[in-house]
N, C-alpha and C. Protein backbone atom coordinates (compact mmCIF):
# COMPACT_ATOMS: atom_id res chain seq x y z
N UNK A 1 47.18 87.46 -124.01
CA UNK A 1 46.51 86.68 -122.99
C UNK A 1 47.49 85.67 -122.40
N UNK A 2 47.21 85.37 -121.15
CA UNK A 2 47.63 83.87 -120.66
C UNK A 2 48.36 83.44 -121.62
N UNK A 3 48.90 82.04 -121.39
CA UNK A 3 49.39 81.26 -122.27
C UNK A 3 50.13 80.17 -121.61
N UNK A 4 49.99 79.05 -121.27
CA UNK A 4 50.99 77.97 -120.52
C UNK A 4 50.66 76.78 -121.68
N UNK A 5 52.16 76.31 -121.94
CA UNK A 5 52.49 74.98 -122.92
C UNK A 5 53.30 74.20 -122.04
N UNK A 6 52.63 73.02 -121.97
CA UNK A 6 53.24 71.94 -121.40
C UNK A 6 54.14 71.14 -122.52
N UNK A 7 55.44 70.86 -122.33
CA UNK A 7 56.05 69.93 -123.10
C UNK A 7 56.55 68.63 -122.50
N UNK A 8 57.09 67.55 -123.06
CA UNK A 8 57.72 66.56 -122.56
C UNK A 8 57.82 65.38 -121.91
N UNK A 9 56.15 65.06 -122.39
CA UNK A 9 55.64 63.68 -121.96
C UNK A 9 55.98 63.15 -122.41
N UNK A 10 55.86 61.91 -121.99
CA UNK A 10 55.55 60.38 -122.59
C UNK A 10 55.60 59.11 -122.16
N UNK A 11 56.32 57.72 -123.01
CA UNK A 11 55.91 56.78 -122.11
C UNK A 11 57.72 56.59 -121.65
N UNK A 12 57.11 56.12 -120.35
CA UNK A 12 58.66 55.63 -119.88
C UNK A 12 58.50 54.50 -118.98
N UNK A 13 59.36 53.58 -118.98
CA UNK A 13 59.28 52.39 -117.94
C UNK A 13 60.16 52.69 -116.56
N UNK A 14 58.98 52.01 -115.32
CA UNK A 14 58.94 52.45 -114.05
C UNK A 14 60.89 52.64 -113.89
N UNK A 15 61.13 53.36 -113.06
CA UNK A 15 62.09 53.14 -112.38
C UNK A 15 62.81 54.56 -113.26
N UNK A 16 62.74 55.10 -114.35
CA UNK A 16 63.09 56.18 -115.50
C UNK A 16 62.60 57.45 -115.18
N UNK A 17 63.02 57.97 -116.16
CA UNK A 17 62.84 59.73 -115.65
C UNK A 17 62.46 60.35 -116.93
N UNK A 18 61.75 61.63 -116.46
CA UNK A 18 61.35 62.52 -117.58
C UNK A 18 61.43 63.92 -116.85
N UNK A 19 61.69 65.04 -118.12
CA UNK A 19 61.55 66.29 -117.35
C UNK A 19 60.22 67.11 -118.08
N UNK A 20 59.82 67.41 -118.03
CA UNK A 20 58.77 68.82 -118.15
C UNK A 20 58.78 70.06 -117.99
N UNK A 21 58.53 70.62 -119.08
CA UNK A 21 58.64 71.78 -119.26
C UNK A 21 57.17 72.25 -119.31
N UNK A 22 57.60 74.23 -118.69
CA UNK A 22 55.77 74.79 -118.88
C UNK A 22 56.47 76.11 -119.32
N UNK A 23 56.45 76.83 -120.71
CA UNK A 23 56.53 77.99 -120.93
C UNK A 23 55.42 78.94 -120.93
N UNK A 24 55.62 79.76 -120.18
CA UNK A 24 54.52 81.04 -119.92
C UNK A 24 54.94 82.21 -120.83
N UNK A 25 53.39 82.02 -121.23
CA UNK A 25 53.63 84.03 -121.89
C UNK A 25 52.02 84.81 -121.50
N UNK A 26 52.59 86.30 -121.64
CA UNK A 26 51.23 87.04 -121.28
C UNK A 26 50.84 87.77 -119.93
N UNK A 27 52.04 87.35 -119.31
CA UNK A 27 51.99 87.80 -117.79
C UNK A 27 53.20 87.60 -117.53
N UNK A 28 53.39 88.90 -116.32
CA UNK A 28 54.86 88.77 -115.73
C UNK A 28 55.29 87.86 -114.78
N UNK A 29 55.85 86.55 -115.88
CA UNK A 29 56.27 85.57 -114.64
C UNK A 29 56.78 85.36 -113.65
N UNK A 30 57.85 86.41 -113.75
CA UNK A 30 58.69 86.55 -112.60
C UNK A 30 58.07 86.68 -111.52
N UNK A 31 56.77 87.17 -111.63
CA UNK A 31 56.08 87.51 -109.94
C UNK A 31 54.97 86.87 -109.40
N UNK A 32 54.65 85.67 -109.78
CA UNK A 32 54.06 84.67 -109.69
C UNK A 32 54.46 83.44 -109.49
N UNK A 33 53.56 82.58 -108.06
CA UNK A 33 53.94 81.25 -107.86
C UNK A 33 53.50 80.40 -108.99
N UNK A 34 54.06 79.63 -109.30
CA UNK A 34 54.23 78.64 -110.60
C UNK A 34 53.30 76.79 -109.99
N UNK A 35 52.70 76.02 -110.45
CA UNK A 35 52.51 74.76 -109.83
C UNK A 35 52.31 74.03 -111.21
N UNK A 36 52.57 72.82 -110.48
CA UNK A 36 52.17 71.45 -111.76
C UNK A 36 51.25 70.53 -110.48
N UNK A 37 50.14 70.45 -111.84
CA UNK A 37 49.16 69.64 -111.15
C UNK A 37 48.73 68.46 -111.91
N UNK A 38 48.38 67.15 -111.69
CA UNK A 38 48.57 66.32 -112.25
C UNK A 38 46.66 65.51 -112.21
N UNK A 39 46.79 64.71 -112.89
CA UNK A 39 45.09 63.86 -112.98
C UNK A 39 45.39 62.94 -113.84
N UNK A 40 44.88 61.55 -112.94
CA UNK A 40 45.45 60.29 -113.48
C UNK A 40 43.54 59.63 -113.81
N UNK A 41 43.45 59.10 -114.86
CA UNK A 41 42.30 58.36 -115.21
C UNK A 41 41.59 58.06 -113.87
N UNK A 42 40.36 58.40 -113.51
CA UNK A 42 39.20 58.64 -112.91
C UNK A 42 39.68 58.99 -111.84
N UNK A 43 40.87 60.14 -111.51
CA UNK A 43 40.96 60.23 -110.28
C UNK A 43 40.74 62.06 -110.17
N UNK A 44 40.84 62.61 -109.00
CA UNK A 44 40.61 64.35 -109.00
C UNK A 44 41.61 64.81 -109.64
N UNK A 45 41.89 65.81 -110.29
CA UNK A 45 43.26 66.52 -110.26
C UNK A 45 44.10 66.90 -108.69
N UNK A 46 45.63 67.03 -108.76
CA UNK A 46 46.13 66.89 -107.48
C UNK A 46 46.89 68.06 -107.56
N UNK A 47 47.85 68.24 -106.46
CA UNK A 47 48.59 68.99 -106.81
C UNK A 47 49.87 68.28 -106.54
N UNK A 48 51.08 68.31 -107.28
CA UNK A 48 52.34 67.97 -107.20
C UNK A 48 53.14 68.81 -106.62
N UNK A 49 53.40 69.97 -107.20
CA UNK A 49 54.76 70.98 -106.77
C UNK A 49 54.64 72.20 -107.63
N UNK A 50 55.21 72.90 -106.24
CA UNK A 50 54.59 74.29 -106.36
C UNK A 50 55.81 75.26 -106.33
N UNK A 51 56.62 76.21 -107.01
CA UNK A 51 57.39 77.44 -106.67
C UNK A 51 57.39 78.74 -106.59
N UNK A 52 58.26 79.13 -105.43
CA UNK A 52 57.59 81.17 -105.35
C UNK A 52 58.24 81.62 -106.74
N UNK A 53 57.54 82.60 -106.49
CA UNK A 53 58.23 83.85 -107.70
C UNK A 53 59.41 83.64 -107.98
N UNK A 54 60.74 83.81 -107.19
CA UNK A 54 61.59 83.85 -107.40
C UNK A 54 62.41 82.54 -107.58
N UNK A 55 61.89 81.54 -107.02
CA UNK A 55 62.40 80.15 -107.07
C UNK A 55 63.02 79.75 -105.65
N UNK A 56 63.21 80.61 -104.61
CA UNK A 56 63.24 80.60 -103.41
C UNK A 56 62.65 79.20 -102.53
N UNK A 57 61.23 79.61 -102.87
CA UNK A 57 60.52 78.58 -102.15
C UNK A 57 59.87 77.25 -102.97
N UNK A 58 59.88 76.11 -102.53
CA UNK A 58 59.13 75.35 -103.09
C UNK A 58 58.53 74.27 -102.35
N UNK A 59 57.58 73.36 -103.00
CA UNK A 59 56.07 72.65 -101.91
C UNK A 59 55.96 71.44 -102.82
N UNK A 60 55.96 70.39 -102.23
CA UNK A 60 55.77 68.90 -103.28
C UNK A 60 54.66 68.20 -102.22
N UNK A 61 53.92 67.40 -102.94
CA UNK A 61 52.90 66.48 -102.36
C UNK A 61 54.11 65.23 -101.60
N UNK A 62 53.07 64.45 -100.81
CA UNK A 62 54.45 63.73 -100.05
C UNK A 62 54.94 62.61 -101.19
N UNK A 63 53.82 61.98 -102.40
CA UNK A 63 54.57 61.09 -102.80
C UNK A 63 55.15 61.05 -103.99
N UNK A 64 55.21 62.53 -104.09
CA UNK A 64 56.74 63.13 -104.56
C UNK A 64 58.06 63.15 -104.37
N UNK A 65 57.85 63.48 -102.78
CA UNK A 65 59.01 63.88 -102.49
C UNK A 65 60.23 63.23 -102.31
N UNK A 66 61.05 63.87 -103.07
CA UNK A 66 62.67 62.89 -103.11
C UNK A 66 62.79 62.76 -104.40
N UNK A 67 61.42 62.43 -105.40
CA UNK A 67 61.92 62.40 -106.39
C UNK A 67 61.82 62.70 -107.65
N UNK A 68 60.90 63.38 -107.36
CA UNK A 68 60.29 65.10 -108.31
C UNK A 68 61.31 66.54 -107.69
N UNK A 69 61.79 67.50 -108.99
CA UNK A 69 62.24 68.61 -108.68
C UNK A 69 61.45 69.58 -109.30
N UNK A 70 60.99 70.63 -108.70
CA UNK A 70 60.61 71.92 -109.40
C UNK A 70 61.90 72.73 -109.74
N UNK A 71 61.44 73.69 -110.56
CA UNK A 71 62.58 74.95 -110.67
C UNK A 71 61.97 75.75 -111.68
N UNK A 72 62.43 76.81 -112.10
CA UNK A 72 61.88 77.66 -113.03
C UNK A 72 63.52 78.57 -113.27
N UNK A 73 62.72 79.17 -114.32
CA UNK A 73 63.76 79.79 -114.75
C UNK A 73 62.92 81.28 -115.20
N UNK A 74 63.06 82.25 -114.91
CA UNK A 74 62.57 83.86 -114.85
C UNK A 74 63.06 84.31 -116.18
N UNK A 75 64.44 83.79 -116.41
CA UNK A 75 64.40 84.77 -117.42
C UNK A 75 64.33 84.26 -118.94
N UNK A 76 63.86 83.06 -118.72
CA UNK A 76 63.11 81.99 -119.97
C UNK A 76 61.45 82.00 -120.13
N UNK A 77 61.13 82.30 -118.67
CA UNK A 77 59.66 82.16 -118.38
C UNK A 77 59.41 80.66 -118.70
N UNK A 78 60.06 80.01 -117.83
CA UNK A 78 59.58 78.47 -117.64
C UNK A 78 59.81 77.95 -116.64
N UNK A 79 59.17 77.07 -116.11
CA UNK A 79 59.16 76.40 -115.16
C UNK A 79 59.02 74.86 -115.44
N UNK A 80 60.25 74.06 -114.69
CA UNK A 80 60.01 72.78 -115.16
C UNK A 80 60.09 72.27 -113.97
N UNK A 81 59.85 70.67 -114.65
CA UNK A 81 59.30 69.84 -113.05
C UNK A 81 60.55 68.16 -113.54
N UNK A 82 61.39 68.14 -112.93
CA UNK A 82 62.61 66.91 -113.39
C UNK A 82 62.12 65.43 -112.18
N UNK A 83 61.36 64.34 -113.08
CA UNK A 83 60.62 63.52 -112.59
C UNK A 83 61.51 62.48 -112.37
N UNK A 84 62.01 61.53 -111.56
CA UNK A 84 63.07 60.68 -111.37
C UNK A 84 62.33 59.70 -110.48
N UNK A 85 62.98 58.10 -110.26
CA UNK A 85 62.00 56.84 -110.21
C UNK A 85 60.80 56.81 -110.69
N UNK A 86 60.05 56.84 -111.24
CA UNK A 86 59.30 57.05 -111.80
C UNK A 86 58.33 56.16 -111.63
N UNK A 87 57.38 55.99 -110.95
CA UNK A 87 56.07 54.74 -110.98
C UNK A 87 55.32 54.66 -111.53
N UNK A 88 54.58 53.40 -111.62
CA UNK A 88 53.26 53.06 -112.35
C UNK A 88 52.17 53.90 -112.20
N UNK A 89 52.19 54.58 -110.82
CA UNK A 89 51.03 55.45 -110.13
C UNK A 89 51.48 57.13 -110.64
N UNK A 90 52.35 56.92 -111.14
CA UNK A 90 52.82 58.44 -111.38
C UNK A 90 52.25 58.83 -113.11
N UNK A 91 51.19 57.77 -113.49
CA UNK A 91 51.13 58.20 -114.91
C UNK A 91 49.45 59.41 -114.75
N UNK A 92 49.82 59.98 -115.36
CA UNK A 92 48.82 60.96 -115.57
C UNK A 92 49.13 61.99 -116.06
N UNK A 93 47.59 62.85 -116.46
CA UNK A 93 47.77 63.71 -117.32
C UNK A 93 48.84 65.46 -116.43
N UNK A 94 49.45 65.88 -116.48
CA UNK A 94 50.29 66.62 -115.90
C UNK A 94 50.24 68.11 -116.66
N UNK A 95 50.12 68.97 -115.61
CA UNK A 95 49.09 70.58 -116.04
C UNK A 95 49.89 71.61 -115.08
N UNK A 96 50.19 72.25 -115.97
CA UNK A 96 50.96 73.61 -115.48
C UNK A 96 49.78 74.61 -114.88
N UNK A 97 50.22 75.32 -114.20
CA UNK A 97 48.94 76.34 -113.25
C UNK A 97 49.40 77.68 -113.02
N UNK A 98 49.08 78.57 -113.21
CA UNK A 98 49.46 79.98 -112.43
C UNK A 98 47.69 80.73 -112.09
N UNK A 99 48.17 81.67 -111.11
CA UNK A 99 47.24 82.36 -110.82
C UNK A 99 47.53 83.92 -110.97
N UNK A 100 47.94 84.47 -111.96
CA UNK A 100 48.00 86.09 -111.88
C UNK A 100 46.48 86.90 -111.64
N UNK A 101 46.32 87.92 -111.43
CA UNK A 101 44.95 88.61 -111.24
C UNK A 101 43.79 88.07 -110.28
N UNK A 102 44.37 87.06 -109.49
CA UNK A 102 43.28 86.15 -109.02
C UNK A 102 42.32 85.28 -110.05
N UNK A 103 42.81 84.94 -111.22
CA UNK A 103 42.40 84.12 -111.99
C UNK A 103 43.59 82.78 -112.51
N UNK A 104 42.38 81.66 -112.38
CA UNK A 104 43.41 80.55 -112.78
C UNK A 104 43.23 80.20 -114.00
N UNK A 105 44.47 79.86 -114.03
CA UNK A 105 45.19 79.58 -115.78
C UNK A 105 45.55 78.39 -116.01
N UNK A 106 45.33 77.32 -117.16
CA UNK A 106 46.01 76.17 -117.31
C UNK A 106 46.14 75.60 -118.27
N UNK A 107 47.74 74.79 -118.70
CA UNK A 107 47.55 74.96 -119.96
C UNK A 107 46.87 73.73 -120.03
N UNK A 108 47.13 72.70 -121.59
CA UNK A 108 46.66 71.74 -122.40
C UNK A 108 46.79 70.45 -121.55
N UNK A 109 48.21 70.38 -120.84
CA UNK A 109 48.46 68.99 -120.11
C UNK A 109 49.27 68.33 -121.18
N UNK A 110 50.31 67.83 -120.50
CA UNK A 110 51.37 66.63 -121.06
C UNK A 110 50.85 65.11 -120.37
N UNK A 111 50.76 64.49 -121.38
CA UNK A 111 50.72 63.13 -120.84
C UNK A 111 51.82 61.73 -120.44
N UNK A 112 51.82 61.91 -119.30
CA UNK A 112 53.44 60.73 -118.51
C UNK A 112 52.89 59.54 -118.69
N UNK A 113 52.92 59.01 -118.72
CA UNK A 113 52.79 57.07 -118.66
C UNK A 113 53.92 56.46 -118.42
N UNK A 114 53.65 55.76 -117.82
CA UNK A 114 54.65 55.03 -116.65
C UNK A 114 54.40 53.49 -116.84
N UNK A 115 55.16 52.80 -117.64
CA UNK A 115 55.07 51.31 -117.99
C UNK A 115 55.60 50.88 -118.38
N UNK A 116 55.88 49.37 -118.44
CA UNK A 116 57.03 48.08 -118.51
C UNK A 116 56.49 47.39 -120.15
C-alpha cells in the first residue's frame, strides 16, 4: 500500500533552516506529482510546494517563495522540501501528499516550530 513518512521537524529559531524529508513506498514514484502541505493551529491545511514527476516542474505558495526549495529524488523515492529564513508564521504541522490512482495519500506530518 501507499506509504509517505515525513521526517525532520522541529524547533528552530526564526531566521534558521530545516530540511524535510518525505519517503514514498507502494507506488511508482517516479510518475507522480509530489506536494507538501502544511496546517498551522486553527488554521485550514495549505498548500506549500508542489513537483512534476520528473522534478522538471515546480509550484510554491507566494509566502514561500525565495525561501522554501522542493526537489525529489526518483531514484531514492523522496522528495524533500529545504526551508530557509524561517518565520514565526511558518510553524506548522507539515504533510507530504501524492495522488496516484486518483486517490489522495498522506502521510503522519512533521512538526516545524519556529521560535526564539
Amino acid at each position: 500500500q501507499v506509504q509517505l513518512v515525513e521526517s525532520g521537524g522541529g524547533l528552530v529559531q526564526p531566521g534558521g533552516s530545516l530540511r524535510l524529508s518525505c519517503t514514498a513506498s507502494g507506488f511508482t514514484f517516479s510518475n507522480f506529482l509530489m506536494t507538501w502541505y502544511r496546517q498551522a493551529p486553527g488554521k485550514e491545511r495549505e498548500l506549500v510546494a508542489s513537483i512534476g514527476a520528473t522534478g522538471g516542474w515546480t509550484n510554491y505558495a507566494d509566502s514561500v517563495k525565495g525561501r522554501f526549495t522542493i526537489s525529489r529524488d526518483n531514484t531514492r523515492n523522496t522528495v524533500t522540501l529545504q526551508m530557509n529564513s524561517l518565520k514565526p508564521e511558518d510553524t506548522a504541522v507539515y504533510y507530504c501528499h501524492t495522488r496516484p490512482g486518483g486517490m489522495d495519500y498522506w502521510g503522519k506530518g512533521t512538526l516545524v516550530t519556529v521560535s526564539s
